[in-house]
N, C-alpha and C. Protein backbone atom coordinates (compact mmCIF):
# COMPACT_ATOMS: atom_id res chain seq x y z
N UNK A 1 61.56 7.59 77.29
CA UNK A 1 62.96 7.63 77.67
C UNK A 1 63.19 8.88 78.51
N UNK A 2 63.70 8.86 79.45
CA UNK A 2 64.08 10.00 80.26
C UNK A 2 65.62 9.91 79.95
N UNK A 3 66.09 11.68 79.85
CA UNK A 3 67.50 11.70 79.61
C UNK A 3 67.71 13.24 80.00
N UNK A 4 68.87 13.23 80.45
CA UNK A 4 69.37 14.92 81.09
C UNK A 4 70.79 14.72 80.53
N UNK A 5 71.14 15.83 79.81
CA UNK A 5 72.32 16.50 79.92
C UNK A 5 73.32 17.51 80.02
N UNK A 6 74.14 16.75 81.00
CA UNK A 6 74.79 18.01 81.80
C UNK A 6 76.50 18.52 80.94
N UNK A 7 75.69 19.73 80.90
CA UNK A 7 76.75 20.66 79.78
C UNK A 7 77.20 21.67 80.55
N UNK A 8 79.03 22.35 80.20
CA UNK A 8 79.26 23.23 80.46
C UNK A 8 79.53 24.34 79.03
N UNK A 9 79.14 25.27 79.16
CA UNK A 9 79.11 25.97 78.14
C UNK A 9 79.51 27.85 78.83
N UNK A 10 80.98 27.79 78.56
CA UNK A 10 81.29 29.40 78.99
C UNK A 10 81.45 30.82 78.57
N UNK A 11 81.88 30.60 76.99
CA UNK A 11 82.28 31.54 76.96
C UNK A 11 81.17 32.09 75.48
N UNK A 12 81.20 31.07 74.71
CA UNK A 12 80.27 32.09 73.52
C UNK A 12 78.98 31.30 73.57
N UNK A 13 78.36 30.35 74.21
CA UNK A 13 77.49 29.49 74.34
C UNK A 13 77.18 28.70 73.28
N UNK A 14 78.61 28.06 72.64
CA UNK A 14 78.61 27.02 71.74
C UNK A 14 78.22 26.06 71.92
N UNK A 15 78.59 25.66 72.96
CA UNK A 15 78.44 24.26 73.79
C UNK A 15 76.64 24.05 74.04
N UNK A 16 76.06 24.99 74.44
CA UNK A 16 75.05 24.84 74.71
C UNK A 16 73.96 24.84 74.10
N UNK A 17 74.23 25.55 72.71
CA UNK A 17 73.03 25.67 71.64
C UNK A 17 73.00 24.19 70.39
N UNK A 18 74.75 23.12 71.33
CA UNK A 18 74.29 21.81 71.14
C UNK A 18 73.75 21.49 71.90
N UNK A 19 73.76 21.11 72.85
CA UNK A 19 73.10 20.79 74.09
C UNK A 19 71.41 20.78 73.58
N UNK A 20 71.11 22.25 73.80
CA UNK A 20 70.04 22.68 73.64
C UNK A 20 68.76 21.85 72.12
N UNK A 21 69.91 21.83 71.20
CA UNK A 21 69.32 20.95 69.72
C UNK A 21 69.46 19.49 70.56
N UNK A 22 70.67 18.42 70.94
CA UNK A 22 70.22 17.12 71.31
C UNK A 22 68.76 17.22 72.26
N UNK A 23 69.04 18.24 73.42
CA UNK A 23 67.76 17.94 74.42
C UNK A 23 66.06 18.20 74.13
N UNK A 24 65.87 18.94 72.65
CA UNK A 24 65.39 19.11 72.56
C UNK A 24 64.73 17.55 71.84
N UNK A 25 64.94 17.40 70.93
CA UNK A 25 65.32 15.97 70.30
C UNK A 25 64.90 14.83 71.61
N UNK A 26 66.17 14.68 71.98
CA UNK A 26 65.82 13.47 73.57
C UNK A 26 64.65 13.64 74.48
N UNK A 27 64.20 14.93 74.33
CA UNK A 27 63.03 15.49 75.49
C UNK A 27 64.18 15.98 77.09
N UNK A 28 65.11 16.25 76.85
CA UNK A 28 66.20 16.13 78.02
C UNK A 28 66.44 17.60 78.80
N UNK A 29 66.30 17.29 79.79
CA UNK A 29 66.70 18.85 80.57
C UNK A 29 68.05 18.67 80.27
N UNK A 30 68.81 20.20 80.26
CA UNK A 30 69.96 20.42 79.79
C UNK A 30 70.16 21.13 81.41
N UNK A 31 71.17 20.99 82.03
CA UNK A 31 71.90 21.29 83.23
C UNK A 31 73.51 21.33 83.23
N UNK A 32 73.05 22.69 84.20
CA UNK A 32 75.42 22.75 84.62
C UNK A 32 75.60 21.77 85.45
N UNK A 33 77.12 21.24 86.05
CA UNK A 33 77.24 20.48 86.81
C UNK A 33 77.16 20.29 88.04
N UNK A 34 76.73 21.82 88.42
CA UNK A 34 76.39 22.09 89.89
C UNK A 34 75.24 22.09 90.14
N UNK A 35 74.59 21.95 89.03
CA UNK A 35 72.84 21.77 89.47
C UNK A 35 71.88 20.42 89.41
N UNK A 36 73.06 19.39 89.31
CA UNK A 36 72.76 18.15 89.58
C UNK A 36 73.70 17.26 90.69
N UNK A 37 72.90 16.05 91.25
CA UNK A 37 73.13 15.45 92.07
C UNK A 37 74.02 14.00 91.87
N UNK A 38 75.08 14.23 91.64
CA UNK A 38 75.60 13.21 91.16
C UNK A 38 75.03 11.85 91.15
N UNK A 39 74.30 11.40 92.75
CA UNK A 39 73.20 10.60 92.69
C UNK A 39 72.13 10.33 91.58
N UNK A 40 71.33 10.92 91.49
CA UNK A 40 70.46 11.67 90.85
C UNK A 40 70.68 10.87 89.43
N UNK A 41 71.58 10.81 88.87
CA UNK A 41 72.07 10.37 87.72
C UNK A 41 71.30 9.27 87.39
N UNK A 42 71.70 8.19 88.52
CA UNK A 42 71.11 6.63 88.43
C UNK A 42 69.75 6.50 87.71
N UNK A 43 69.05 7.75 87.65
CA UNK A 43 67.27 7.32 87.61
C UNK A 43 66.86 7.64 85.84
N UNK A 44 68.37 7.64 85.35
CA UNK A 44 67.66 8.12 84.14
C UNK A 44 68.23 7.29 82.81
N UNK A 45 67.63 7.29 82.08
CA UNK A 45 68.14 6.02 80.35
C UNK A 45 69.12 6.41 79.71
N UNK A 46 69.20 7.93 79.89
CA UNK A 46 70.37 8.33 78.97
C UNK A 46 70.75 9.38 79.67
N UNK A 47 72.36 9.85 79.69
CA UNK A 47 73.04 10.87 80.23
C UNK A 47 73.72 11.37 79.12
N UNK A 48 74.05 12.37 78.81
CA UNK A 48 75.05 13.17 78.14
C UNK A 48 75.93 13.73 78.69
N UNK A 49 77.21 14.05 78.31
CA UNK A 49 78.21 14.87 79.11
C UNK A 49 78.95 15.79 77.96
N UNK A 50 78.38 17.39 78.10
CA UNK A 50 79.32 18.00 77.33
C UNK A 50 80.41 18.98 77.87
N UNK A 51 81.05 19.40 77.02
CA UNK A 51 81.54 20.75 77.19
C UNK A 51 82.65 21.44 76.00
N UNK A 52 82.73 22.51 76.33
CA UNK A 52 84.09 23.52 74.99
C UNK A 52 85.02 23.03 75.35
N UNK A 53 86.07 22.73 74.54
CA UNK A 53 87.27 22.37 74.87
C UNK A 53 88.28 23.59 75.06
N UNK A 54 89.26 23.07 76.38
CA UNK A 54 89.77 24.34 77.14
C UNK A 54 91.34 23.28 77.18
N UNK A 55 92.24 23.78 76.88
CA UNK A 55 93.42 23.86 76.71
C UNK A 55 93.27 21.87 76.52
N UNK A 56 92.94 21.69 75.49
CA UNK A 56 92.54 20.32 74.78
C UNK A 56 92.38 19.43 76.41
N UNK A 57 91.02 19.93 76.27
CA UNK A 57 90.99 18.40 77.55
C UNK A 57 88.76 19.49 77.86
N UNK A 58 88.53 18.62 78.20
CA UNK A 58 86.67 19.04 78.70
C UNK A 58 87.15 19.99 80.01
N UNK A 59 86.18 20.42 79.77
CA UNK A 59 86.22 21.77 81.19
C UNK A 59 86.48 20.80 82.86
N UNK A 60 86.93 21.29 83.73
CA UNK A 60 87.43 20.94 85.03
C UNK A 60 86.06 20.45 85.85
N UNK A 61 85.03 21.60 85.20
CA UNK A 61 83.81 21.18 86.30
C UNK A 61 83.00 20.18 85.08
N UNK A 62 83.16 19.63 84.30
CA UNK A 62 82.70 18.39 84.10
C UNK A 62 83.14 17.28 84.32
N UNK A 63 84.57 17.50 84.51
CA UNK A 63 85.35 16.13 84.68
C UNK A 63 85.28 16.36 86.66
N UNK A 64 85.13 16.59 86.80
CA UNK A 64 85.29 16.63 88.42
C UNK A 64 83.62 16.27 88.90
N UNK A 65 82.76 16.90 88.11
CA UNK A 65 81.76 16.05 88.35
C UNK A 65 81.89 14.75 88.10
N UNK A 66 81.98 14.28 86.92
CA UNK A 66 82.07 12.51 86.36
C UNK A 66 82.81 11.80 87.92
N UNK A 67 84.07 12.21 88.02
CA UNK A 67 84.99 11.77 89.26
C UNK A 67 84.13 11.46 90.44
N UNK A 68 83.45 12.43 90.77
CA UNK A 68 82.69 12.15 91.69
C UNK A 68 81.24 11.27 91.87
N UNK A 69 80.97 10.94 90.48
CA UNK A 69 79.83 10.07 90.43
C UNK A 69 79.75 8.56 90.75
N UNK A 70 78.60 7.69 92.27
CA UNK A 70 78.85 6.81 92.04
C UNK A 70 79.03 5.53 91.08
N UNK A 71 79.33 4.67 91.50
CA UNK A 71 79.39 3.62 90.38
C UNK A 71 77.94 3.57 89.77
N UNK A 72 78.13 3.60 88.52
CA UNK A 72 76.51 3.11 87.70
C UNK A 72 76.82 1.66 87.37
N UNK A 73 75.29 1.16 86.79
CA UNK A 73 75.30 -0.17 86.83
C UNK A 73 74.87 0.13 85.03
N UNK A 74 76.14 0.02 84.32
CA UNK A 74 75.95 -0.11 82.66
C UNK A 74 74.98 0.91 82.27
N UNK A 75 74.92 2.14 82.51
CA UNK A 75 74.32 2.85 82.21
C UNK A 75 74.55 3.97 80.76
N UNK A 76 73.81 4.28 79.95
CA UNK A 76 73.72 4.25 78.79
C UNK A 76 74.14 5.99 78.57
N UNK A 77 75.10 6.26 78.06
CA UNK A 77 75.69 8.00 77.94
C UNK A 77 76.01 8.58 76.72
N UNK A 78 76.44 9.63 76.48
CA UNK A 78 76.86 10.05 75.10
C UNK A 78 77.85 11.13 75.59
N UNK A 79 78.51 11.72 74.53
CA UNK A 79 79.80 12.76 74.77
C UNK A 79 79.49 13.71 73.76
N UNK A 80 80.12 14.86 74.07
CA UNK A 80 79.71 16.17 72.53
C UNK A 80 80.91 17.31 73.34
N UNK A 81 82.01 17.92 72.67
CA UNK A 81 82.11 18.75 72.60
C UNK A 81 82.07 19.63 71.15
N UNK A 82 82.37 21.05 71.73
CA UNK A 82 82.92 22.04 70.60
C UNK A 82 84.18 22.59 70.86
N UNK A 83 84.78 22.70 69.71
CA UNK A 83 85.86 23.54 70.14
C UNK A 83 86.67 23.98 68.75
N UNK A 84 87.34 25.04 68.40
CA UNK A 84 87.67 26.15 67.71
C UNK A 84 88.80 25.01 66.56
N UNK A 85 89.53 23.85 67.34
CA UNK A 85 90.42 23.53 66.20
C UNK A 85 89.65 21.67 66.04
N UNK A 86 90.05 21.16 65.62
CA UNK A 86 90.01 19.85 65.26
C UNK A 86 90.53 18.88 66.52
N UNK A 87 89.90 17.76 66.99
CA UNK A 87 90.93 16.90 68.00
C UNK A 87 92.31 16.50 67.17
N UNK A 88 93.36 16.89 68.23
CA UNK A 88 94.39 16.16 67.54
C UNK A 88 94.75 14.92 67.82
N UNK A 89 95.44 14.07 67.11
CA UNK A 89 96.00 12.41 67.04
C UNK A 89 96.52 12.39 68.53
N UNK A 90 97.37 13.79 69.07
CA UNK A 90 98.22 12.99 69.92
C UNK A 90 96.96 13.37 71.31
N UNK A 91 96.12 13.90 71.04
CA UNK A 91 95.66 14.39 72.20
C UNK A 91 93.77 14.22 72.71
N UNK A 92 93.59 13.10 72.28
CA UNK A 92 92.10 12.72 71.66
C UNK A 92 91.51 12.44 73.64
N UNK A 93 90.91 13.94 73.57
CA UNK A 93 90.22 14.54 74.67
C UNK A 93 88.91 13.59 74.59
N UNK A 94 88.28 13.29 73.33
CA UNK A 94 86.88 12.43 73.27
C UNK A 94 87.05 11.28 74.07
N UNK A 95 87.75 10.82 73.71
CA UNK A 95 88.37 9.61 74.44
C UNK A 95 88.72 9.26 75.26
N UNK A 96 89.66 9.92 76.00
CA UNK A 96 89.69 10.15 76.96
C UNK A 96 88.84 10.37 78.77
N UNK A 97 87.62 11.03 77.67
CA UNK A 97 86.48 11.40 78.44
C UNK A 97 85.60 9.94 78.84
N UNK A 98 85.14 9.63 77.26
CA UNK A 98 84.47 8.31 77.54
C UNK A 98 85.35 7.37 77.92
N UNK A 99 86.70 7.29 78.32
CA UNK A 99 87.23 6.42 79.50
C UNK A 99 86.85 6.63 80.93
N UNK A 100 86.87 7.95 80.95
CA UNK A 100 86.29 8.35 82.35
C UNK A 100 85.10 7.81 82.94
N UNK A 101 84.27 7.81 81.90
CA UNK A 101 82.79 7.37 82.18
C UNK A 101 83.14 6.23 82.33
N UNK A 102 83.61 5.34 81.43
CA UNK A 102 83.76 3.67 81.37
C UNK A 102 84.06 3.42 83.44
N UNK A 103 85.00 4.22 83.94
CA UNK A 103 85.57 3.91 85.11
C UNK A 103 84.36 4.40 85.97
N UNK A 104 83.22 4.56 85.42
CA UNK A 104 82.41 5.25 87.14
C UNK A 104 81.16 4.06 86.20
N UNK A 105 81.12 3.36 85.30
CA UNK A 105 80.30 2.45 84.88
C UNK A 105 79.57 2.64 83.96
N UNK A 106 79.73 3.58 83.16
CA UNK A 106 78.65 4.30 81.99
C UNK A 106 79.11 3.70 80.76
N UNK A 107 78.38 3.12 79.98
CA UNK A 107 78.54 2.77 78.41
C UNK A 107 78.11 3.80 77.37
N UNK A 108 79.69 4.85 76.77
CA UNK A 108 79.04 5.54 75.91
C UNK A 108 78.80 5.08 74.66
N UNK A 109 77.28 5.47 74.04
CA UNK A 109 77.24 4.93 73.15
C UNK A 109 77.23 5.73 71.63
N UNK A 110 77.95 6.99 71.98
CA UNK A 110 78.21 7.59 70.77
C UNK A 110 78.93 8.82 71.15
N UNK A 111 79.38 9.53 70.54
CA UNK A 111 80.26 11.04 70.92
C UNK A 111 80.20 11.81 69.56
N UNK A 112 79.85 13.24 69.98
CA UNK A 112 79.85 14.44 68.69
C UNK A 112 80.95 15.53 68.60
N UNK A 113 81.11 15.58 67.64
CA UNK A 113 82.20 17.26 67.56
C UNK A 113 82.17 17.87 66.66
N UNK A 114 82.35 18.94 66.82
CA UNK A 114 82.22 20.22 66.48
C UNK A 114 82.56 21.48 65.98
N UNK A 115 82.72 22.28 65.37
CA UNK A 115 83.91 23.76 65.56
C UNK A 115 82.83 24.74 65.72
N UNK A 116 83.54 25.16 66.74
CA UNK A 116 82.34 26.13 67.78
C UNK A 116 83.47 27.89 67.38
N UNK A 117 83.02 28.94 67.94
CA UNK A 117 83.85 30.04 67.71
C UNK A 117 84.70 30.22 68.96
N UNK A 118 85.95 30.54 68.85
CA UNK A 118 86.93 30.46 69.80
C UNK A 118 87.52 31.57 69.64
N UNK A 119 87.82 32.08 71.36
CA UNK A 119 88.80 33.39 71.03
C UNK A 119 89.71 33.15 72.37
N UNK A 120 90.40 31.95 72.09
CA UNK A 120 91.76 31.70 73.14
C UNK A 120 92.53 32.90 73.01
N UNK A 121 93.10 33.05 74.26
CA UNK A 121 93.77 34.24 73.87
C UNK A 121 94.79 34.86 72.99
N UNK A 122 95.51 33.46 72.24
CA UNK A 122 96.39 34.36 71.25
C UNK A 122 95.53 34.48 70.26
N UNK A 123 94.29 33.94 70.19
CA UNK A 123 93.34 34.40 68.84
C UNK A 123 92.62 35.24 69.10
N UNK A 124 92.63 36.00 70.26
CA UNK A 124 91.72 37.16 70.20
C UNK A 124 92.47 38.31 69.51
N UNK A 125 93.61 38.10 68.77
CA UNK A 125 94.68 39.29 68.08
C UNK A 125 93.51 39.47 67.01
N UNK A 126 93.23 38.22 66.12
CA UNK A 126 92.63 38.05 64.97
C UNK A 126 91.44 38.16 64.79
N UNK A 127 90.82 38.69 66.03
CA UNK A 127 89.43 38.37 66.23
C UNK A 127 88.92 37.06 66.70
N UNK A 128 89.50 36.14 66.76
CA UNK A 128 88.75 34.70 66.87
C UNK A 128 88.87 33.81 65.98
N UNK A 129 88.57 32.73 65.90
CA UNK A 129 88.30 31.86 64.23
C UNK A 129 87.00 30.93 64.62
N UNK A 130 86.32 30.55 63.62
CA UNK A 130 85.11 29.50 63.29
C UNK A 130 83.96 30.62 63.80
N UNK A 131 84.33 31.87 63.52
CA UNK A 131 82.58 32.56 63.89
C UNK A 131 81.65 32.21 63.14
N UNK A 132 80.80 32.38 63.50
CA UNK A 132 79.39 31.49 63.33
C UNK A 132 79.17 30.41 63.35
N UNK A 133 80.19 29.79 64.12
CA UNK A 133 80.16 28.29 64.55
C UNK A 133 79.24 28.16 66.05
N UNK A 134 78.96 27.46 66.49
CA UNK A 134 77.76 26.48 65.18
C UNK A 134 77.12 27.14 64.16
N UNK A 135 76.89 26.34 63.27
CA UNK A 135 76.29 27.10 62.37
C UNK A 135 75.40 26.02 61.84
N UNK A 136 74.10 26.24 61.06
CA UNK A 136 72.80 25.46 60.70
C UNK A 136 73.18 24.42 60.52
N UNK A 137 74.49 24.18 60.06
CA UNK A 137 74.72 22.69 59.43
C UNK A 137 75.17 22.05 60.56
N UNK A 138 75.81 22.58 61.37
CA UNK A 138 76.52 22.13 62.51
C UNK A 138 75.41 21.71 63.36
N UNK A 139 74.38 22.27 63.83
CA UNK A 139 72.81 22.26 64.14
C UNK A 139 72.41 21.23 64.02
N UNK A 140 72.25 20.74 62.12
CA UNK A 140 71.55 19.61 61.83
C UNK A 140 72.27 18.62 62.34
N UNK A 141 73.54 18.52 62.50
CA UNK A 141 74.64 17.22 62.37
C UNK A 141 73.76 17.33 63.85
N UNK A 142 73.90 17.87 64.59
CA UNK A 142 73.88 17.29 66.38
C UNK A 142 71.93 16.76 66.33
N UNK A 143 71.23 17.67 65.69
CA UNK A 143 70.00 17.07 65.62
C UNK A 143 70.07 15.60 65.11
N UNK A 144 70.72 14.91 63.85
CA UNK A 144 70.67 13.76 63.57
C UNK A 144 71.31 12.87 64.92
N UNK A 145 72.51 13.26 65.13
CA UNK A 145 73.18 12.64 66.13
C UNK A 145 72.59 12.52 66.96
N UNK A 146 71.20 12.84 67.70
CA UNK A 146 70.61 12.94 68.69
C UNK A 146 69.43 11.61 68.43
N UNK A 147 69.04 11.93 67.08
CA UNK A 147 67.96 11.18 66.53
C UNK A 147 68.38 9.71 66.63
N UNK A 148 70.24 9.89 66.32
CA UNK A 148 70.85 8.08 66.99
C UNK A 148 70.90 7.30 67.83
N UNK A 149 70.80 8.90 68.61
CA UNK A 149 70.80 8.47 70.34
C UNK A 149 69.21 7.86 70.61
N UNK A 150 68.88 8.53 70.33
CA UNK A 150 67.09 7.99 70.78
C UNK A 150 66.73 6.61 70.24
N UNK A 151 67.41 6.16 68.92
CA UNK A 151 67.19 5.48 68.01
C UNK A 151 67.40 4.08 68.69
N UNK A 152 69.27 4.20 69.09
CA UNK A 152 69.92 3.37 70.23
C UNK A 152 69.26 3.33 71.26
N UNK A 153 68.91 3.77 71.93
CA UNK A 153 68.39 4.07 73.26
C UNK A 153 67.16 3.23 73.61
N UNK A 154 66.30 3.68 72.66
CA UNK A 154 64.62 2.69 72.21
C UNK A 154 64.72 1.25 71.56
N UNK A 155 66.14 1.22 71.26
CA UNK A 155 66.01 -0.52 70.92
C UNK A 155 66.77 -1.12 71.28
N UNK A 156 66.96 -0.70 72.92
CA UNK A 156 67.94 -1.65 73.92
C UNK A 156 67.21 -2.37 74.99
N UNK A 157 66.79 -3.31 74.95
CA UNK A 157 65.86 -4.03 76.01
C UNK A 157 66.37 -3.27 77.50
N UNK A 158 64.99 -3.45 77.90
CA UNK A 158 65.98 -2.29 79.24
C UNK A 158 65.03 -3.81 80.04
């Protein structure tokens, strides 16, 4: 199975030390969004799309990549962020996202989350909240979740 995923990860490198546990798992290069070819995409079994969540919605340069990607033909993806509070009911960013994909042709076939450490700015009064997020357990959850992906992935007639 070939699989790359492209993560943004800015500020405490939450985002990426998931990244880093799925790709390791998938066998997957982990990449920013500027260091792939939106093209490029087409040639591979599985895509991922992460990032920290920034004023409840995925970072600008992931979604502006997706926007720009051509149409895929049913191509097989996953979703993961982190971020400091819980998704809320009225504002379900996961979802959102894997609509996005749905519209450029991607079938996601699973999504992860997280509480990563956050220091938005009215929480940098307090220091932050969820430090040591990720944390081992948080680790294992994205390692299993990964192990689904592969799982799915290897028993889809291609």
């Amino acid at each position: 199975m070939k699989a790359i995923i492209v993560c943004v990860s800015v500020s405490h490198g939450n985002t990426r030390r998931i990244a880093d546990t799925i790709g390791e798992v998938l066998d997957a290069r982990v990449v920013e969004p500027e260091e792939v070819d939106p093209a490029e995409l087409t040639g591979y079994d599985l895509v991922g799309f992460g990032s920290g969540i920034f004023n409840m919605n995925f970072h600008p340069r992931l979604r502006n990549l997706i926007r720009e990607l051509p149409q895929q033909p049913s191509a097989p993806a996953f979703v993961f962020a982190t971020s400091g509070f819980p998704e809320p009911p009225f504002r379900r960013y996961l979802r959102s996202l894997t609509t996005l994909l749905r519209r450029r042709g991607f079938d996601t076939i699973d999504t992860f989350h997280c509480r990563g450490f956050d220091t938005w700015l009215p929480l940098t009064v307090v220091g932050g909240i969820r430090k040591g997020r990720p944390d081992d357990a948080d680790l294992q959850a994205a390692l299993a979740f990964a192990e689904r992906l592969q799982a799915a992935v290897n028993s889809t007639p291609r």
